[in-house]
Structure formats: C-alpha cells, structure tokens
N, C-alpha and C. Protein backbone atom coordinates (compact mmCIF):
# COMPACT_ATOMS: atom_id res chain seq x y z
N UNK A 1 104.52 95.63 68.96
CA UNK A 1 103.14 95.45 68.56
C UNK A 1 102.25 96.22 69.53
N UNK A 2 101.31 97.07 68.98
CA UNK A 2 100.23 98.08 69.76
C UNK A 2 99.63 96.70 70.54
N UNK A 3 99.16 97.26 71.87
CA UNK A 3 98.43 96.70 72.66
C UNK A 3 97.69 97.41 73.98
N UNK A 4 96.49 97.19 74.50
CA UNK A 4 95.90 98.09 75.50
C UNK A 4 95.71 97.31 76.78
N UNK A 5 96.33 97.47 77.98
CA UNK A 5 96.01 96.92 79.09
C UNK A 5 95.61 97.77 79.90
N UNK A 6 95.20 97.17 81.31
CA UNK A 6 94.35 97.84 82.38
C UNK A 6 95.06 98.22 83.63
N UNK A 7 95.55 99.32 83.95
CA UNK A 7 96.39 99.72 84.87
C UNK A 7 95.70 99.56 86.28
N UNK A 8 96.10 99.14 87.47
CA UNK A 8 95.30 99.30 88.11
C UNK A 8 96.84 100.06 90.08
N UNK A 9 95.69 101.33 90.27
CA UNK A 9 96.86 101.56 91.44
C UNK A 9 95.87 101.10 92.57
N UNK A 10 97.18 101.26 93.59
CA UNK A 10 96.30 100.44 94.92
C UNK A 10 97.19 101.24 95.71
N UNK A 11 96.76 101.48 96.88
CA UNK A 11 97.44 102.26 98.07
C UNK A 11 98.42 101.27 98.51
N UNK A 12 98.96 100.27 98.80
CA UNK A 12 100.26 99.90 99.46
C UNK A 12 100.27 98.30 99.53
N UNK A 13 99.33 97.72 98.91
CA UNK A 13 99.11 96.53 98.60
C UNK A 13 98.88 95.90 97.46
N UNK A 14 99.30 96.79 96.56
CA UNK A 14 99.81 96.23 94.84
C UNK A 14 100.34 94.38 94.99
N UNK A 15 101.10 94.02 95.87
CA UNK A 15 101.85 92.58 96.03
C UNK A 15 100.48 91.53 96.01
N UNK A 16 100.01 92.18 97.27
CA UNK A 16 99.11 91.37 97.65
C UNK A 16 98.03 91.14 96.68
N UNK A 17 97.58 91.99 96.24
CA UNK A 17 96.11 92.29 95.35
C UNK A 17 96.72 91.40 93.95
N UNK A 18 98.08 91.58 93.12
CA UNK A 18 98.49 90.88 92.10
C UNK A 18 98.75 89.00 92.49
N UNK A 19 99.05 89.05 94.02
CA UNK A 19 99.84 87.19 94.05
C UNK A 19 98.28 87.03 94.37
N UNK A 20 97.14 87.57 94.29
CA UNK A 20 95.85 86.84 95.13
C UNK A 20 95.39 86.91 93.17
N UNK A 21 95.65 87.61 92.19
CA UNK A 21 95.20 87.89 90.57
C UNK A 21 96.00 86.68 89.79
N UNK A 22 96.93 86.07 90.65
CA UNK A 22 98.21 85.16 90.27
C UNK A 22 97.26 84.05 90.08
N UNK A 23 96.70 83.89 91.36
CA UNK A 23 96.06 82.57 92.11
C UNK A 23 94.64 82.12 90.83
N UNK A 24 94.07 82.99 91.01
CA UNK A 24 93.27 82.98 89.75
C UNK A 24 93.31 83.13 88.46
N UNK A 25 93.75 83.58 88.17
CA UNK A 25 94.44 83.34 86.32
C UNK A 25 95.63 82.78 86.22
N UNK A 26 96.47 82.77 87.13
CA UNK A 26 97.75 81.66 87.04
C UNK A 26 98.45 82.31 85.95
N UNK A 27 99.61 81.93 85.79
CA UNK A 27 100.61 82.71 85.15
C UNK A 27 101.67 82.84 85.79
N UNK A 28 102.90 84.01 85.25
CA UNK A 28 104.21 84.31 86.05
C UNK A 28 103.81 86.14 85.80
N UNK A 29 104.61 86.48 86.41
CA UNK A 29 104.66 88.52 86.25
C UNK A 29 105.50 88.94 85.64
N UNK A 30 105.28 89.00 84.65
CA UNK A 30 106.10 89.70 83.14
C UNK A 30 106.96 90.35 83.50
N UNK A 31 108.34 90.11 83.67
CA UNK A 31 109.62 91.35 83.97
C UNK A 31 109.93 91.54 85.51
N UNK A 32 109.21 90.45 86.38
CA UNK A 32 108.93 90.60 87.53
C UNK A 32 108.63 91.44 88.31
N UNK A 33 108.73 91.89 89.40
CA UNK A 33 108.56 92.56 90.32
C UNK A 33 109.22 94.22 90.13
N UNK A 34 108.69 94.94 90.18
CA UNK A 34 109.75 96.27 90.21
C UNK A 34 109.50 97.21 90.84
N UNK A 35 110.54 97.54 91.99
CA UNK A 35 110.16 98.10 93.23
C UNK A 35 110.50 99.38 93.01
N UNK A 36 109.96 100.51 93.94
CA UNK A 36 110.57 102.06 93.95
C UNK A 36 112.26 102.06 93.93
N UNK A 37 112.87 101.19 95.11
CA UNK A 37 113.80 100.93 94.98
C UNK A 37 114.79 100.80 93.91
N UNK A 38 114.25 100.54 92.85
CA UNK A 38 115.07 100.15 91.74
C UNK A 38 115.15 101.34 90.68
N UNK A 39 114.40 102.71 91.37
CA UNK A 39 114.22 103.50 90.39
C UNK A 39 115.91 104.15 90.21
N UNK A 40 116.47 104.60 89.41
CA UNK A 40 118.01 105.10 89.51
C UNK A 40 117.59 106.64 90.12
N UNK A 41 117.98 107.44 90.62
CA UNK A 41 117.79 108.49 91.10
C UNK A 41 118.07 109.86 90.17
N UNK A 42 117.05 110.94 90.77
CA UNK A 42 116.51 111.63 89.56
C UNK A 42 116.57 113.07 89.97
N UNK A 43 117.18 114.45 89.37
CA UNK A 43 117.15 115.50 89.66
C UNK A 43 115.68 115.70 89.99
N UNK A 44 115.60 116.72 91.67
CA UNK A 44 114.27 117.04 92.27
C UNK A 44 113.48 115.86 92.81
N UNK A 45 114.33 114.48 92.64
CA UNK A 45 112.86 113.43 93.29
C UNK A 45 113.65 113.63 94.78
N UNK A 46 112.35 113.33 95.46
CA UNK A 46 112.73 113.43 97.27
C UNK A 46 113.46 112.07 97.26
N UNK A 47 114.02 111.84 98.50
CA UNK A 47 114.50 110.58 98.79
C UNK A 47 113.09 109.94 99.20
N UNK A 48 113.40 108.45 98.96
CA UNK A 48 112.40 107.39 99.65
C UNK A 48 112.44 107.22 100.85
N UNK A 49 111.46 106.66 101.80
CA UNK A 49 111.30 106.78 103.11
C UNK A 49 111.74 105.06 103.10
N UNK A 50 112.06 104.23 104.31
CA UNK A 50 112.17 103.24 104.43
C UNK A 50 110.98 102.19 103.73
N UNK A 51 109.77 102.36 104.60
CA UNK A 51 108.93 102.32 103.67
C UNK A 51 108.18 102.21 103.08
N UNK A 52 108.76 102.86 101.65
CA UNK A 52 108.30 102.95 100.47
C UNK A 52 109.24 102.54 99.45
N UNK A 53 110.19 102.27 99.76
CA UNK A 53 111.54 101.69 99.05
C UNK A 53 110.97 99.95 98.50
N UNK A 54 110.11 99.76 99.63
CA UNK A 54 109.67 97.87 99.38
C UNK A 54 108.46 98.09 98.24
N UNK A 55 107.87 99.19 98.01
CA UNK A 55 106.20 99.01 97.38
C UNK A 55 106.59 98.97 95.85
N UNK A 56 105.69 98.25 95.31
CA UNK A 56 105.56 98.21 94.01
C UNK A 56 105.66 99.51 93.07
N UNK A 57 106.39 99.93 91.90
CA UNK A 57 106.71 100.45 91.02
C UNK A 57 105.95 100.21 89.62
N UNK A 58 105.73 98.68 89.37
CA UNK A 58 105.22 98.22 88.45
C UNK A 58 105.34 96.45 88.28
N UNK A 59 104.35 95.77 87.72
CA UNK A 59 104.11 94.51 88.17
C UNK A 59 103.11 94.34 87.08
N UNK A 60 103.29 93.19 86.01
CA UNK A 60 102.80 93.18 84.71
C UNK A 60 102.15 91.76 84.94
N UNK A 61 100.54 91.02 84.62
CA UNK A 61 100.35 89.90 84.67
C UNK A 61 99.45 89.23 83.88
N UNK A 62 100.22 88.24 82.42
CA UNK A 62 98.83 88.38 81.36
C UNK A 62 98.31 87.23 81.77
N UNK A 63 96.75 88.26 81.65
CA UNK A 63 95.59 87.41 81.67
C UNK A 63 94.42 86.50 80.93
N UNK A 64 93.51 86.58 80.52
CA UNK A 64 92.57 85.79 79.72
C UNK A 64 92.61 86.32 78.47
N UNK A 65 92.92 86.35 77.36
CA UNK A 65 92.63 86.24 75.72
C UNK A 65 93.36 87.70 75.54
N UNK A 66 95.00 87.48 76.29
CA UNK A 66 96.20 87.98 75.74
C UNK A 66 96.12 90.03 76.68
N UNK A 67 95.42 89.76 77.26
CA UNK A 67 95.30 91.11 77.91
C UNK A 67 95.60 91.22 79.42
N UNK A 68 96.66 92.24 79.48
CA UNK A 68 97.46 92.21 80.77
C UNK A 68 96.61 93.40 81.70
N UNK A 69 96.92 92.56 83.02
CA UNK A 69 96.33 93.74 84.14
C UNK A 69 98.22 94.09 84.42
N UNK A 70 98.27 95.42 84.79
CA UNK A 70 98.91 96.13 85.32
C UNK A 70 99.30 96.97 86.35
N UNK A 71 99.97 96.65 87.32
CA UNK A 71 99.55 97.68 89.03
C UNK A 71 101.13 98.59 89.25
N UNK A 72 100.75 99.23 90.26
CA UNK A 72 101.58 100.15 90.90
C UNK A 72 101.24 100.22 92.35
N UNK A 73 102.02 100.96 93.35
CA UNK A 73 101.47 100.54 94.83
C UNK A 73 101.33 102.69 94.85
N UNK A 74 100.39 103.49 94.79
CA UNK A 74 100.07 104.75 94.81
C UNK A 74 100.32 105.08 95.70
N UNK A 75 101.10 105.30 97.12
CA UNK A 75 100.52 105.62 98.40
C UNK A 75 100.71 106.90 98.58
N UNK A 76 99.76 107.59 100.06
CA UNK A 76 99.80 108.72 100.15
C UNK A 76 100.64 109.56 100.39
N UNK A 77 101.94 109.20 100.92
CA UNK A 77 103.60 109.65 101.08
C UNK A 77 103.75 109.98 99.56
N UNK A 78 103.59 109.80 98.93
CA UNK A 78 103.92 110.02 97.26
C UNK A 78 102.97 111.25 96.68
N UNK A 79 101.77 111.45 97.49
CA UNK A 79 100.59 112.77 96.95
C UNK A 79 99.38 112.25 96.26
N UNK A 80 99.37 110.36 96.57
CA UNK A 80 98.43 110.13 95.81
C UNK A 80 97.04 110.06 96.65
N UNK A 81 96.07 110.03 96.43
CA UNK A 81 94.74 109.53 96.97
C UNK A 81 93.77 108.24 96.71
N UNK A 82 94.30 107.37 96.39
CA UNK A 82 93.61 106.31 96.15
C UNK A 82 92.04 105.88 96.45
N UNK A 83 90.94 105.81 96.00
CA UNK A 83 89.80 105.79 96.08
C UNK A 83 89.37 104.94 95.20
N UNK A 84 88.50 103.74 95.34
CA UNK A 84 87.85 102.80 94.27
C UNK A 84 87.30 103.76 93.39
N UNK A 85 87.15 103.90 92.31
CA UNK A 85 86.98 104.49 91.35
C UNK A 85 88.16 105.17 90.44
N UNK A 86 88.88 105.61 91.11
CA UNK A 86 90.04 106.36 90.29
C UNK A 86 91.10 105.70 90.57
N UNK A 87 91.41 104.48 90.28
CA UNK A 87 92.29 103.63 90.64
C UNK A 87 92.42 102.74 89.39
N UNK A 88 92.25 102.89 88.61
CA UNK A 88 92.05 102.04 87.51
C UNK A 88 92.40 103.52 86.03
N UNK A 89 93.09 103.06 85.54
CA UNK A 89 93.80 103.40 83.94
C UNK A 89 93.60 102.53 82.50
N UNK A 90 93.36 103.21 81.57
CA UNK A 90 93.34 102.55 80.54
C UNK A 90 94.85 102.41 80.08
N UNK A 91 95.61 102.03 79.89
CA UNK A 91 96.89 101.89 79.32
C UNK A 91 96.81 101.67 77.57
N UNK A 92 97.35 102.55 77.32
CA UNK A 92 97.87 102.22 75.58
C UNK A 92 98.94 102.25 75.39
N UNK A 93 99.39 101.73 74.53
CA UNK A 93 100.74 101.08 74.24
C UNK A 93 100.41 101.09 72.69
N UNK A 94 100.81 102.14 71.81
CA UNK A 94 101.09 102.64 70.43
C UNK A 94 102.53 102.12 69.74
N UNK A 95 102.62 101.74 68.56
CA UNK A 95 103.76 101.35 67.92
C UNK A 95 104.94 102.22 68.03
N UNK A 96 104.29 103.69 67.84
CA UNK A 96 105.11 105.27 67.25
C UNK A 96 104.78 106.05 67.83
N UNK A 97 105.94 107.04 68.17
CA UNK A 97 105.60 107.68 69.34
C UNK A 97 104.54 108.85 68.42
N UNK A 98 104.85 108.88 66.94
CA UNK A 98 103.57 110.18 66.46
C UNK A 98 102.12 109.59 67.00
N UNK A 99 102.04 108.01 67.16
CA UNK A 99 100.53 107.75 67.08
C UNK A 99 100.94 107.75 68.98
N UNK A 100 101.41 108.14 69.38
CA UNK A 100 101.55 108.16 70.85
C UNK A 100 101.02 109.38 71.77
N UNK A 101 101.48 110.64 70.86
CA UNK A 101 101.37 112.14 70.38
C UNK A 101 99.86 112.57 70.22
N UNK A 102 99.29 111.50 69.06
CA UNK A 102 97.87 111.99 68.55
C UNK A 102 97.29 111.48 69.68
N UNK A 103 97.01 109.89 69.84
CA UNK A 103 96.29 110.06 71.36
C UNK A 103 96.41 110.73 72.25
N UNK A 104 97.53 110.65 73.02
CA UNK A 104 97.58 111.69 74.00
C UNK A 104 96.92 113.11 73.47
N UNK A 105 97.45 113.87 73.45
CA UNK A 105 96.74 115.23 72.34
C UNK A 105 94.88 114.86 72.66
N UNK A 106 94.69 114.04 71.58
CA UNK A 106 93.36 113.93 71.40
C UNK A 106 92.43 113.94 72.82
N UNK A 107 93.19 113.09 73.49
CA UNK A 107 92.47 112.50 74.77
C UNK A 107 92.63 113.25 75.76
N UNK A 108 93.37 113.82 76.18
CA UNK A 108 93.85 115.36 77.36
C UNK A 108 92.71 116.39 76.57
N UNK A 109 92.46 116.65 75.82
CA UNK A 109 91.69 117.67 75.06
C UNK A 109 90.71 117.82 76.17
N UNK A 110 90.18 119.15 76.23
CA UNK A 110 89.05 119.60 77.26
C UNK A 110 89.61 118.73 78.63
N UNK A 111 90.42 117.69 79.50
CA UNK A 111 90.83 117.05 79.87
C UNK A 111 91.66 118.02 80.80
N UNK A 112 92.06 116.83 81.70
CA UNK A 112 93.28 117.71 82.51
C UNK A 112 94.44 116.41 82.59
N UNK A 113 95.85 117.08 82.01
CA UNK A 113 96.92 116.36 81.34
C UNK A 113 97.31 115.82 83.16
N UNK A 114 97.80 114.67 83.45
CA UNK A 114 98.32 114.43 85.23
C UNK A 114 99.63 114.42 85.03
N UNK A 115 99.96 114.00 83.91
CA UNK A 115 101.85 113.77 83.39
C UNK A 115 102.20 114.11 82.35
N UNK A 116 102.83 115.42 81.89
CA UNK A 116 103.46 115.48 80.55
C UNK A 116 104.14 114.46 80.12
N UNK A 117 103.34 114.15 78.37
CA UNK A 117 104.24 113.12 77.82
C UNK A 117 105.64 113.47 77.68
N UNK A 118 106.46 113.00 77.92
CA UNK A 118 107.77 112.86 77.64
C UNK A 118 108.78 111.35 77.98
N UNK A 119 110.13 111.75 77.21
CA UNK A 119 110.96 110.38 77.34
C UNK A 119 111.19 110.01 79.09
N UNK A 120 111.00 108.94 79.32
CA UNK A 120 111.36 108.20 81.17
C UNK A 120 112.25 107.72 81.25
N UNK A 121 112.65 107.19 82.30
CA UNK A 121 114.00 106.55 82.88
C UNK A 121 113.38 105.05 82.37
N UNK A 122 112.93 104.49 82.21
CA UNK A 122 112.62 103.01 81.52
C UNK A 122 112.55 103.00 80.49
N UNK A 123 112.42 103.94 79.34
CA UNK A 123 113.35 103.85 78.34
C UNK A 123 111.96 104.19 77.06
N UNK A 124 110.82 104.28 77.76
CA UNK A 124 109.61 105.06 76.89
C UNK A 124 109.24 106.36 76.63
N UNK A 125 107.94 106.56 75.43
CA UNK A 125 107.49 107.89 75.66
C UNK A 125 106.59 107.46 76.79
N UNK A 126 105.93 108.15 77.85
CA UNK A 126 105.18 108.44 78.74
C UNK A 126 104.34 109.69 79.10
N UNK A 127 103.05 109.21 78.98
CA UNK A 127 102.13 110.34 79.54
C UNK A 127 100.98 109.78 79.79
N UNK A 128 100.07 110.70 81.00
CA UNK A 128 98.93 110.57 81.35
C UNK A 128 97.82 111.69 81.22
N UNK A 129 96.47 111.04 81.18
CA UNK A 129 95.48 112.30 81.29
C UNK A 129 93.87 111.93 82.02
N UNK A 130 93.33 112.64 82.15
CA UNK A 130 92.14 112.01 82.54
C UNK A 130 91.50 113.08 81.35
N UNK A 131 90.07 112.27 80.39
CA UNK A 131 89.73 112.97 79.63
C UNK A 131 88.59 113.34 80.17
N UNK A 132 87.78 114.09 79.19
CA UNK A 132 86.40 115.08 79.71
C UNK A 132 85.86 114.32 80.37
N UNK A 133 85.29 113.19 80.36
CA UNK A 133 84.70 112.26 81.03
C UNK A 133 84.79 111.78 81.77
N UNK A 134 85.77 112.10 82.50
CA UNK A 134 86.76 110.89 83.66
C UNK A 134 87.15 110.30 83.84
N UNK A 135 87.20 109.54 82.26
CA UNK A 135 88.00 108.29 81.99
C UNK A 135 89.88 108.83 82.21
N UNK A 136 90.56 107.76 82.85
CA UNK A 136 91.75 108.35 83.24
C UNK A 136 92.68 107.04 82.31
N UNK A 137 93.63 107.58 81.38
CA UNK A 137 94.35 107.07 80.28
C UNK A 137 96.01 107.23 80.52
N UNK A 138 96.70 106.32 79.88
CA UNK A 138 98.27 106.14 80.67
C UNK A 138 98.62 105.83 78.90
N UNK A 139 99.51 106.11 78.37
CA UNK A 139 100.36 106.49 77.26
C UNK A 139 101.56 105.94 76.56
N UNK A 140 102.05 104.60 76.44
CA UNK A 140 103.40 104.10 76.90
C UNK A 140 103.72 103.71 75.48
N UNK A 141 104.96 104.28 74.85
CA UNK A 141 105.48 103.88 73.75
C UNK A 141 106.78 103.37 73.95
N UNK A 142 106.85 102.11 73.74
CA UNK A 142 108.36 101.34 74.12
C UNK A 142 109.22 101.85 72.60
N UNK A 143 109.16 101.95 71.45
CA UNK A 143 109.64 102.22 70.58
C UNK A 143 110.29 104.03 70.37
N UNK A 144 111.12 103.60 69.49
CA UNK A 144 112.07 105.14 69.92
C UNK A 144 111.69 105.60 68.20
C-alpha cells in the first residue's frame, strides 16, 4: 500500500534523537534497529571505520494518524554535511515501480538527481533528488 513518510538524517545521533521521538509518541521501531553494520558488503564500498559500524542505517517509528518518521545517522566520514535544514526528506513509497519512475523523473526534473534510482541490497527500487525548489525527495518501492 502507497504511503509518504518523513525521512529525517542526523549527524551521529539518529539513536538518541528517535528513543527521545519514542518517549513522546510511544510506540516500538518498525523492523528495529538497523545498523551500517548489517549492510552485506558491496563492490567499491570502503570498509567501515570502527565507529561507524554502531550508527544507524535506518530506524522506522509510526507516529500520530498512521505516518512514520524515518532516520539515518549521515555522518561526515561518509561525505555527508548535515545542517538543520537539509536534513529532512520527503519519502514516497509508490505501489509500482512505473509510478516510482514517473515521480522520480518528474521530481529530479530541472533538479539535481543525489542517487540514481535503481534496485538496492534491501530488496527495493531506490532513488533520490532534490527538486527545483529544494525540496529534497527519497523514492522507495518495496514491490518488484
């Protein structure tokens, strides 16, 4: 079933920022915890540093009237820059990967693409973009 949640990255305290999001909306973390660590290893990825092996990967937690916040731990060992403002993603989650295709497409337009969509090691289509506006959009089709 299509659904849109709110991605949110954080420089190295994804744990903390989600068990303090726990406390206040209460709940459990969908699929639990999922660390870099757990990624299976991938032609061209560097090795992980000690660490970065512990930081968040992904961490799912639904909130008020069926809409999930979503985190990752970004840090700068990885090339990211984390800054309040660009830390936050719209996430879509499309039935089919064609309606996966047209957004993406549509929304990268005049845009600058950050991740070619393509198939991931978790078992989706995946892609990112930030569109003309600056709005920055994440792509995720669980369906094959």
């Amino acid at each position: 079933m299509a659904r849109v949640s709110t991605y949110l990255n954080f420089g190295r305290n994804t744990e903390e920022a989600f068990n303090f999001y726990k406390k206040v909306f209460g709940g459990e973390f969908s699929g639990g915890i999922n660390r870099f660590r757990d990624i299976p290893p991938q032609e061209g990825m560097p090795p992980l540093s000690e660490s970065d092996k512990n930081l968040i990967m992904h961490i799912e937690l639904p909130i008020t009237g069926g809409h999930a916040l979503m985190g990752t731990d970004a840090p700068e060992s990885f090339g990211f820059h984390v800054n309040f403002g660009n830390n936050v993603h719209i996430n879509l989650e499309p039935d089919t990967r064609e309606e996966t295709k047209r957004l993406f497409d549509a929304l990268s337009a005049e845009g600058k693409v950050t991740m070619e969509l393509q198939d991931m090691f978790w078992g989706a289509y995946y892609g990112s973009c930030t569109d003309k506006y600056g709005v920055q959009w994440m792509v995720n089709c669980n369906t094959k």
